[in-house]
C-alpha atoms as a PDB file:
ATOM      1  CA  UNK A   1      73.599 174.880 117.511  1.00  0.00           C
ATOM      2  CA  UNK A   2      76.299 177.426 116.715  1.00  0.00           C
ATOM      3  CA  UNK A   3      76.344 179.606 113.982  1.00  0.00           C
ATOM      4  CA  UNK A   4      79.498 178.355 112.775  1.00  0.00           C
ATOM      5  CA  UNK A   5      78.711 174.829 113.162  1.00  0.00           C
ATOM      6  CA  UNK A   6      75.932 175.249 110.443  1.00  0.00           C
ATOM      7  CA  UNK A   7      78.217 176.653 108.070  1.00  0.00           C
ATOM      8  CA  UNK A   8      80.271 173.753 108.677  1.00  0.00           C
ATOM      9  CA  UNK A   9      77.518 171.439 107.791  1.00  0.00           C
ATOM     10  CA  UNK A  10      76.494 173.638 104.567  1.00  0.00           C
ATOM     11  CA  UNK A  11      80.968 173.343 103.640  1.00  0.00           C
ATOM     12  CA  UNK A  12      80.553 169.641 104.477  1.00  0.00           C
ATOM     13  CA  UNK A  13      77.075 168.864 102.200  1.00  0.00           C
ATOM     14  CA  UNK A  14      78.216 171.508  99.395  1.00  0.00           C
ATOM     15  CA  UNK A  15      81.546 169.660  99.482  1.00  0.00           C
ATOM     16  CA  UNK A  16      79.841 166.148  99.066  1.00  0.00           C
ATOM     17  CA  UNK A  17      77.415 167.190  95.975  1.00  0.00           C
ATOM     18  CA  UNK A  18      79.994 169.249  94.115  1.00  0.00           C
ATOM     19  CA  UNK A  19      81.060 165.862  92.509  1.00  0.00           C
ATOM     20  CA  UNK A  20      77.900 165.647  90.749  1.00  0.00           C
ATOM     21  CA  UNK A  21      79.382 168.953  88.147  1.00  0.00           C
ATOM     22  CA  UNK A  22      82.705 169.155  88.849  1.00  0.00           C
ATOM     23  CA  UNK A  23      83.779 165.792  87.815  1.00  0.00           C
ATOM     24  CA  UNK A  24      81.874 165.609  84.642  1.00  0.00           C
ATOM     25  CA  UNK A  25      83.184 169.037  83.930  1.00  0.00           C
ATOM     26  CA  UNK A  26      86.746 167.773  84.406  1.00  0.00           C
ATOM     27  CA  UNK A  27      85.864 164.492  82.722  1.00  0.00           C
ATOM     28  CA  UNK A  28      84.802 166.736  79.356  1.00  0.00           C
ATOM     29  CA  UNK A  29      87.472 168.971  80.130  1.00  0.00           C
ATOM     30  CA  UNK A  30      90.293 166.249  80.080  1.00  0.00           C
ATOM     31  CA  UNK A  31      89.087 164.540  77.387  1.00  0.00           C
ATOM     32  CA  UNK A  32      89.945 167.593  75.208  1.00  0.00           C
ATOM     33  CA  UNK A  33      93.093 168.095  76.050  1.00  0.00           C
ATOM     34  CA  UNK A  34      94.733 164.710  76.396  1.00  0.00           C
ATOM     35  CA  UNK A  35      94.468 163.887  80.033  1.00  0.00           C
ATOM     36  CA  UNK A  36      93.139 160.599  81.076  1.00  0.00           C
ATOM     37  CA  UNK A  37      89.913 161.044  82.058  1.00  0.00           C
ATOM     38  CA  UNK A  38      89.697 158.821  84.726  1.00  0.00           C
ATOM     39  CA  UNK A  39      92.097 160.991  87.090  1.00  0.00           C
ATOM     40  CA  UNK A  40      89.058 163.556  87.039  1.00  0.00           C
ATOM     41  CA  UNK A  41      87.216 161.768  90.238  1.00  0.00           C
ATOM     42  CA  UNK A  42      90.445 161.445  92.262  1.00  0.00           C
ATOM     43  CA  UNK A  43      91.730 165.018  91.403  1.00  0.00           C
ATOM     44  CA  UNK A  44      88.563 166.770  92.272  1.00  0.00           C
ATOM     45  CA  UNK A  45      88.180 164.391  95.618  1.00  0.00           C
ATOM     46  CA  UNK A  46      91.845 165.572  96.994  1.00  0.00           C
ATOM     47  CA  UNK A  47      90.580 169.217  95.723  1.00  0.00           C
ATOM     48  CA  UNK A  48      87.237 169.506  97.420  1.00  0.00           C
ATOM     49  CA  UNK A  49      88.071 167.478 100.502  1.00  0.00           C
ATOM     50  CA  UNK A  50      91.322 169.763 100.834  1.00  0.00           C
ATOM     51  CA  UNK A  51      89.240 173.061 100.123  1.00  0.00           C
ATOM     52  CA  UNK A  52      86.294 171.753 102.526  1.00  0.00           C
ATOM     53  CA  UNK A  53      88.990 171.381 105.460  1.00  0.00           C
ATOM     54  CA  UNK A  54      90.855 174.398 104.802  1.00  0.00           C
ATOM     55  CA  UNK A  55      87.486 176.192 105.520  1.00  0.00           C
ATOM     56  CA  UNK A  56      86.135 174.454 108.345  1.00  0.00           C
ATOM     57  CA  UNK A  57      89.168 174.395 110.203  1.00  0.00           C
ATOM     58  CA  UNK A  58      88.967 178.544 109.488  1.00  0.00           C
ATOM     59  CA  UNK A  59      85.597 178.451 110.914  1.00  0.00           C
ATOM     60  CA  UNK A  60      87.025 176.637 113.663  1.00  0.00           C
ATOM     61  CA  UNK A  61      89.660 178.826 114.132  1.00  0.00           C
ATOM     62  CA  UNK A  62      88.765 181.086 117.865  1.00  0.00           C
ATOM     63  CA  UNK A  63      87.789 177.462 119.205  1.00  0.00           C
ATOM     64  CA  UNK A  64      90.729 176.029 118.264  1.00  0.00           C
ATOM     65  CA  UNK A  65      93.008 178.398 119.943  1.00  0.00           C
ATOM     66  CA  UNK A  66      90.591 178.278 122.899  1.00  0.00           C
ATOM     67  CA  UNK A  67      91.379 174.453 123.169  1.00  0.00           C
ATOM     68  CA  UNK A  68      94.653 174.661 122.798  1.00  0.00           C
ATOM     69  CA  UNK A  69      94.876 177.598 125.657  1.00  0.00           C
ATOM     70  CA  UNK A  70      92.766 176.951 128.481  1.00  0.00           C
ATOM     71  CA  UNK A  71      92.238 172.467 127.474  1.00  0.00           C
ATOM     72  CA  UNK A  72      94.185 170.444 129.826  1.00  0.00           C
ATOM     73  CA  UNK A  73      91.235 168.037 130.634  1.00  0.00           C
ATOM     74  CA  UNK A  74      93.995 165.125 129.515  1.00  0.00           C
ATOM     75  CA  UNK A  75      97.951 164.904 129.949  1.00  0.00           C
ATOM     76  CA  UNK A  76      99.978 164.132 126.435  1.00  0.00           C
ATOM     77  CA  UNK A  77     100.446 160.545 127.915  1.00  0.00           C
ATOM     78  CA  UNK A  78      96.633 159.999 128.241  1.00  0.00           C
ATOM     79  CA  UNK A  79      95.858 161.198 125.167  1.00  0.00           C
ATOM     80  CA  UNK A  80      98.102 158.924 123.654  1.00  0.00           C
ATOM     81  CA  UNK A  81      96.934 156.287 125.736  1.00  0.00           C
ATOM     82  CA  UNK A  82      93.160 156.344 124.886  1.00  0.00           C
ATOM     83  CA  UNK A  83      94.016 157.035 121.187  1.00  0.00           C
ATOM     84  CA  UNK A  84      95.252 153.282 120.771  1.00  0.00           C
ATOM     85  CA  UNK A  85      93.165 151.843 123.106  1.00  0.00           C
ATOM     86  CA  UNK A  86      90.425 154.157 120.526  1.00  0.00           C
ATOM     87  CA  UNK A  87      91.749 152.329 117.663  1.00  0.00           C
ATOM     88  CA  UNK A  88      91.692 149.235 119.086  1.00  0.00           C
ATOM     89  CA  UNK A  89      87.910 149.624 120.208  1.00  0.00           C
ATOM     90  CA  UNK A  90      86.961 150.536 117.011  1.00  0.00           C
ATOM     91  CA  UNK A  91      88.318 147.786 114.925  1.00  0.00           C
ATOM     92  CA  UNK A  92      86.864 145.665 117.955  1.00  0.00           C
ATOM     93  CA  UNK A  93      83.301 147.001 116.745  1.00  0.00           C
ATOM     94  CA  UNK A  94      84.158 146.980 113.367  1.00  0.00           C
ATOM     95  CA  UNK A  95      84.821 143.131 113.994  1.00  0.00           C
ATOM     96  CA  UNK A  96      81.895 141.986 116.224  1.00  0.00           C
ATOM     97  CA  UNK A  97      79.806 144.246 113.724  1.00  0.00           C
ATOM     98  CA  UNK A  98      81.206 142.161 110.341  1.00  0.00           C
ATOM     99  CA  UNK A  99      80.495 138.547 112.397  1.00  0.00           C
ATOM    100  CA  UNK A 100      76.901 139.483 113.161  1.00  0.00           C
ATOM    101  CA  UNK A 101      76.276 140.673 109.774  1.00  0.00           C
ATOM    102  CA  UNK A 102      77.829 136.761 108.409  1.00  0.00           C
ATOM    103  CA  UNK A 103      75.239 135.261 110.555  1.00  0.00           C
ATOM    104  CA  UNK A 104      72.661 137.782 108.828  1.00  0.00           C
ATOM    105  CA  UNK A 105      73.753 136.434 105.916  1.00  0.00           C
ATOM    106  CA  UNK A 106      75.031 139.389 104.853  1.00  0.00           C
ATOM    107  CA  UNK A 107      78.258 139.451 102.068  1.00  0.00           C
ATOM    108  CA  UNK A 108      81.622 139.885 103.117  1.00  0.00           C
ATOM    109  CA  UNK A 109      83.384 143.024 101.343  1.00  0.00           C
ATOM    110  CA  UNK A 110      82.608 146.678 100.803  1.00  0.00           C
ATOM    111  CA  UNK A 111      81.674 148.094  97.633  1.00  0.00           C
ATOM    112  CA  UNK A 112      82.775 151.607  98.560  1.00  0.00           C
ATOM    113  CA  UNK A 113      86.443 150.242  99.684  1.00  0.00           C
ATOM    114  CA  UNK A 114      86.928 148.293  96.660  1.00  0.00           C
ATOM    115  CA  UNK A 115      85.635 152.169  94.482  1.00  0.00           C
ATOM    116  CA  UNK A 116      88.581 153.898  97.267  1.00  0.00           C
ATOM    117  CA  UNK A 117      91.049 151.587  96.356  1.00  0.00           C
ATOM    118  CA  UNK A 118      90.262 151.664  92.814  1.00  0.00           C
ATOM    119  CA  UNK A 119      90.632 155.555  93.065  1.00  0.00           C
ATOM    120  CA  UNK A 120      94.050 155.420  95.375  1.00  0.00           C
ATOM    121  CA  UNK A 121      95.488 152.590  92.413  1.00  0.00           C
ATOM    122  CA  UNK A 122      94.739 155.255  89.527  1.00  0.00           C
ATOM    123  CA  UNK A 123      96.226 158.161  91.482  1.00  0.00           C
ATOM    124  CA  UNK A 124      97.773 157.157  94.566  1.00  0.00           C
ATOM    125  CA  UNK A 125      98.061 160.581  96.340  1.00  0.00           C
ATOM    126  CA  UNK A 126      94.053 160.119  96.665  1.00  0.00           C
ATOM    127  CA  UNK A 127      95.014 157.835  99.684  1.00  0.00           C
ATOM    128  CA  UNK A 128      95.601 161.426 101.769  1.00  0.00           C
ATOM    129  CA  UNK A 129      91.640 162.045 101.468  1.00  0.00           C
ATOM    130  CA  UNK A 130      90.948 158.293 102.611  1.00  0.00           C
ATOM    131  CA  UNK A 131      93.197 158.046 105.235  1.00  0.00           C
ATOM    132  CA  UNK A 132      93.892 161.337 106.535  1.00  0.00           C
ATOM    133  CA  UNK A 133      91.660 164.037 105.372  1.00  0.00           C
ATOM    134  CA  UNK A 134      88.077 162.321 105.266  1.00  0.00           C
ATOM    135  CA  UNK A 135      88.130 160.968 108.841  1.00  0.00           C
ATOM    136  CA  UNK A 136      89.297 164.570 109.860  1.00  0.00           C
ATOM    137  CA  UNK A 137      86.311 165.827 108.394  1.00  0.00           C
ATOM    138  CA  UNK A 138      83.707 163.378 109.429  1.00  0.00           C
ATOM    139  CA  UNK A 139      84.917 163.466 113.036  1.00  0.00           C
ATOM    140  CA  UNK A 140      84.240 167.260 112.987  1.00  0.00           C
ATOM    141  CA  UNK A 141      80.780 166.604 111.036  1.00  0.00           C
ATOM    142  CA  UNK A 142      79.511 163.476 112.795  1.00  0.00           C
ATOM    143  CA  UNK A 143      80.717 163.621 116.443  1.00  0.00           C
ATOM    144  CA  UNK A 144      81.453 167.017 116.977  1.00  0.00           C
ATOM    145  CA  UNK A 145      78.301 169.018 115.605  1.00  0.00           C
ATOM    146  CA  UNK A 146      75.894 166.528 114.819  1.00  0.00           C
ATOM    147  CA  UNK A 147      76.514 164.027 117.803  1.00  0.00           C
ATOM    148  CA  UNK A 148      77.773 167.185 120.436  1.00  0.00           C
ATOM    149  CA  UNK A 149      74.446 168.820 119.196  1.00  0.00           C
ATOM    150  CA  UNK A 150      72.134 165.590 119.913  1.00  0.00           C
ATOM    151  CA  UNK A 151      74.122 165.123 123.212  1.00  0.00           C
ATOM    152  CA  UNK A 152      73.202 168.070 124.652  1.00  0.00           C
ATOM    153  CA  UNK A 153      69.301 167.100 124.234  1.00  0.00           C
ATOM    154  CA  UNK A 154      69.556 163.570 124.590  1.00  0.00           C
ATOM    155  CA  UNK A 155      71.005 160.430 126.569  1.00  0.00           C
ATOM    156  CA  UNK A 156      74.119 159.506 125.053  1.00  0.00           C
ATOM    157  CA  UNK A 157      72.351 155.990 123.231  1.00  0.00           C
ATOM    158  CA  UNK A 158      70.238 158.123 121.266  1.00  0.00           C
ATOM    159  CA  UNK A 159      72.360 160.749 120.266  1.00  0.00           C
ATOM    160  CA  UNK A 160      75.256 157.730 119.134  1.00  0.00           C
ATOM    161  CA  UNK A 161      72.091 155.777 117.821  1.00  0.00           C
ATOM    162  CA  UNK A 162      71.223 158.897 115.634  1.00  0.00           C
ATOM    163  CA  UNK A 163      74.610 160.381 114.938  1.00  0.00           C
ATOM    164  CA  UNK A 164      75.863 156.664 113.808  1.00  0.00           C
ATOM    165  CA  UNK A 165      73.112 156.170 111.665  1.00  0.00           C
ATOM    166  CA  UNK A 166      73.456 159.245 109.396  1.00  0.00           C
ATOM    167  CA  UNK A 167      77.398 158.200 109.376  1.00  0.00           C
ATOM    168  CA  UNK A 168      76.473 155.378 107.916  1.00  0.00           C
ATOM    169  CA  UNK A 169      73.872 156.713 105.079  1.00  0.00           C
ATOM    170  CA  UNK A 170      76.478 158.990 103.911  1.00  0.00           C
ATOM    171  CA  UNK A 171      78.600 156.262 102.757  1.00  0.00           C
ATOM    172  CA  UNK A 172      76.059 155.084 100.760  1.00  0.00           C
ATOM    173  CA  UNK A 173      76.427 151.220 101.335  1.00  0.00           C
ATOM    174  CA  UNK A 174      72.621 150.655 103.643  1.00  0.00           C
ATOM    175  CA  UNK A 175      73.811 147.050 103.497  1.00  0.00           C
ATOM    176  CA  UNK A 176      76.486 147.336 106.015  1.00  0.00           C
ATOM    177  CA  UNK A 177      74.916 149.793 107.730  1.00  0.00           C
ATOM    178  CA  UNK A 178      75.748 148.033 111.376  1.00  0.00           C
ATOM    179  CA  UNK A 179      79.579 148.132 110.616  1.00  0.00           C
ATOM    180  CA  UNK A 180      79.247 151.871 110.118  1.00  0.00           C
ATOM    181  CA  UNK A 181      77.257 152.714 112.933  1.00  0.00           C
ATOM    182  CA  UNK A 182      79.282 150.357 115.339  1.00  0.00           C
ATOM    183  CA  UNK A 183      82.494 152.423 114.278  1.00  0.00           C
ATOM    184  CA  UNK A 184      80.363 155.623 114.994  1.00  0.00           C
ATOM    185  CA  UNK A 185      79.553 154.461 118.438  1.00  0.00           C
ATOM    186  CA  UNK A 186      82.733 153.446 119.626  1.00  0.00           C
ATOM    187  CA  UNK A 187      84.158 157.101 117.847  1.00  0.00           C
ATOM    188  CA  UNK A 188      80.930 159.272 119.792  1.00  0.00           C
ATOM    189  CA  UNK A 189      82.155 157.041 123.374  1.00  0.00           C
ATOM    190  CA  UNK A 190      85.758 158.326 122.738  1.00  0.00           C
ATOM    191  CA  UNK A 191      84.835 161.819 122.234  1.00  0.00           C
ATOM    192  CA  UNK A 192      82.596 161.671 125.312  1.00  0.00           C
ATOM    193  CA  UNK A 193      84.980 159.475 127.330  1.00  0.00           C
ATOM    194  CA  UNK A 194      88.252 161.858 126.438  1.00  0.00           C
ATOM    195  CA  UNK A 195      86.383 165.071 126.064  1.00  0.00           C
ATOM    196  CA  UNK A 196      88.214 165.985 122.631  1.00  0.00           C
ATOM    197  CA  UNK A 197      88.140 165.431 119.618  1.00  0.00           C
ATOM    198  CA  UNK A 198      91.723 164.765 118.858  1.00  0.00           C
ATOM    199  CA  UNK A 199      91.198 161.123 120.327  1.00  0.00           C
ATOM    200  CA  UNK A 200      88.382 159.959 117.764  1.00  0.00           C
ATOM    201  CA  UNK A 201      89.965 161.921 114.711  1.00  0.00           C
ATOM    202  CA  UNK A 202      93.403 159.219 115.421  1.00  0.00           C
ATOM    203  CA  UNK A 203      91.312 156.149 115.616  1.00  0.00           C
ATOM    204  CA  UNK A 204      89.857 156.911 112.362  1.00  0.00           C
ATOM    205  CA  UNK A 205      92.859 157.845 110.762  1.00  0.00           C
ATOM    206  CA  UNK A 206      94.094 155.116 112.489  1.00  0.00           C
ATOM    207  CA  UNK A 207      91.504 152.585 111.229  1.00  0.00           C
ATOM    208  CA  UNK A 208      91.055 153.976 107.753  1.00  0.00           C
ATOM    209  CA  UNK A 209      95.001 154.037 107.440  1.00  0.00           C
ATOM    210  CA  UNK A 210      94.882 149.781 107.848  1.00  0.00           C
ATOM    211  CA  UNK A 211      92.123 149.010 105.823  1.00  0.00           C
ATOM    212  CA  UNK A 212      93.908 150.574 102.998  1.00  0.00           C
ATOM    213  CA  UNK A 213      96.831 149.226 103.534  1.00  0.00           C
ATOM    214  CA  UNK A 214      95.421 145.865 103.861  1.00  0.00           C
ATOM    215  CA  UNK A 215      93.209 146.146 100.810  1.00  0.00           C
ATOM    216  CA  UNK A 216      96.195 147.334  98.958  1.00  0.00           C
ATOM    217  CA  UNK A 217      98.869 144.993 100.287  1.00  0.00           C
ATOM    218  CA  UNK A 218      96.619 141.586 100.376  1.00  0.00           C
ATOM    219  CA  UNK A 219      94.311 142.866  97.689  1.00  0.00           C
ATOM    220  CA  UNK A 220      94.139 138.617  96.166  1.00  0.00           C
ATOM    221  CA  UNK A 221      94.936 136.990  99.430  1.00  0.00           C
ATOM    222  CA  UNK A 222      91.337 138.930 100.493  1.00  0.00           C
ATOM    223  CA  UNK A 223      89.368 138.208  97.098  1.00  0.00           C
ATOM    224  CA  UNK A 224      90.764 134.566  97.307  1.00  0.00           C
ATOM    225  CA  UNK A 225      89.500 134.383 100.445  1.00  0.00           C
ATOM    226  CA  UNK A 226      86.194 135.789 100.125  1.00  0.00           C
ATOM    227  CA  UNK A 227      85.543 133.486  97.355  1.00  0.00           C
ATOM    228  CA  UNK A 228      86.372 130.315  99.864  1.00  0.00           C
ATOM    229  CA  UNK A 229      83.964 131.700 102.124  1.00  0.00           C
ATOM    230  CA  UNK A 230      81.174 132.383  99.606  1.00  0.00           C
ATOM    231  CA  UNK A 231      81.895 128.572  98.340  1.00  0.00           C
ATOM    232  CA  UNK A 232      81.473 127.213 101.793  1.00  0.00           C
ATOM    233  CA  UNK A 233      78.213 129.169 102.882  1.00  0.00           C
ATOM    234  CA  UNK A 234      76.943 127.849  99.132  1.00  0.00           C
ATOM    235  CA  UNK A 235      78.505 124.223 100.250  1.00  0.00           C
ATOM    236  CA  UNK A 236      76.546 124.660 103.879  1.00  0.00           C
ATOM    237  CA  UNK A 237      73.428 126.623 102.309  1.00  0.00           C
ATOM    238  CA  UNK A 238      72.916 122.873  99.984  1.00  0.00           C
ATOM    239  CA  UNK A 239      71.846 120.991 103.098  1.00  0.00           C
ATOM    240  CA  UNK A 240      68.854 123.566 103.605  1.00  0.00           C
END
């Protein structure tokens, strides 16, 4: 692996466990001087993300110009092209992913999108890191370096298999750990398929954009809803 691409990683995993001081720290910090310290975890999330970017896409810099120079593996109308049919595929995955795990008997909903929206409803320019920002950076992390490293050694299964898996352990929800690696497989075949990144980085946006917006839009149409389904598994689960 590049030299570069290891710094990225070290940016990307110094990034993730500067939380564990820097909010406190702003927590105390607020608390003194009459801010509300609950902005301190979505002001230091647009911060670090932000910062984290700003540096990788530094690092990047040489191979970015490269691309943009001598890349011309896809015409501006393909790239559009696969970049919704991308989005599409993923929520596809994301779909088939969320039925199996039903008939695991797995719970609907995501504790880690009910925490985002939480954070985007107490400082709503947070949604920039959710739906713009944070797939940027985990395209670059996940399918770029980690999956274009494993890719290079192994068949493309394995390296998704892998790849996806550690996507999903970083969000921190093991329970719906086959929606998360289903959305990292169908990202790792776009970035193989289209040979750039560009393509995977707008279906997440893409993807991450709508569940938002859905979560923030039909916030009680969704809870109502989950709670009809949880009553009819319970109503189904009494003949058992």
């Amino acid at each position: 692996m590049k030299r570069e691409y290891w710094m990225i990683l070290i940016v990307y995993i110094c990034m993730q466990l500067s939380s564990l001081v820097a909010i406190p720290v702003l927590m105390l910090s607020f608390k003194y001087t009459g801010v509300d310290p609950g902005l301190a975890t979505p002001i230091w999330l647009i911060a670090s993300f932000t910062i984290a970017l700003i540096i990788i896409l530094f690092i990047l810099r040489k191979e970015i110009r490269a691309v943009g120079k001598n890349d011309r593996s896809l015409s501006a109308g393909s790239l559009i092209k696969w970049a919704i049919l991308g989005f599409f595929l993923a929520l596809f995955a994301q779909y088939a992913a969320a039925i199996i795990e039903n008939l695991l008997g797995i719970e609907m909903g995501s504790e880690n999108t009910q925490q985002i929206i939480g954070i985007i409803e107490t400082f709503p320019l947070a949604v920039l890191v959710t739906s713009i920002i944070g797939p940027i950076l985990e395209e670059i992390v996940f399918r770029k370096i980690i999956f274009g490293a494993l890719h290079k050694r192994f068949h493309f299964f394995i390296a998704a298999l892998i790849s996806s898996v550690i996507f999903a352990i970083v969000h921190m929800e093991p329970v719906h750990i086959l929606i998360y690696s289903a959305m990292g497989f169908s990202f790792a075949y776009l970035y193989v398929k289209t040979k750039t990144i560009l393509v995977p980085i707008f279906a997440h946006v893409s993807m991450n954009t709508l569940v938002v917006l859905v979560q923030s839009v039909y916030k009680e149409d969704i809870e109502r809803l989950l709670k009809e389904a949880e009553a009819v598994q319970n109503f189904i689960g009494g003949f058992f």
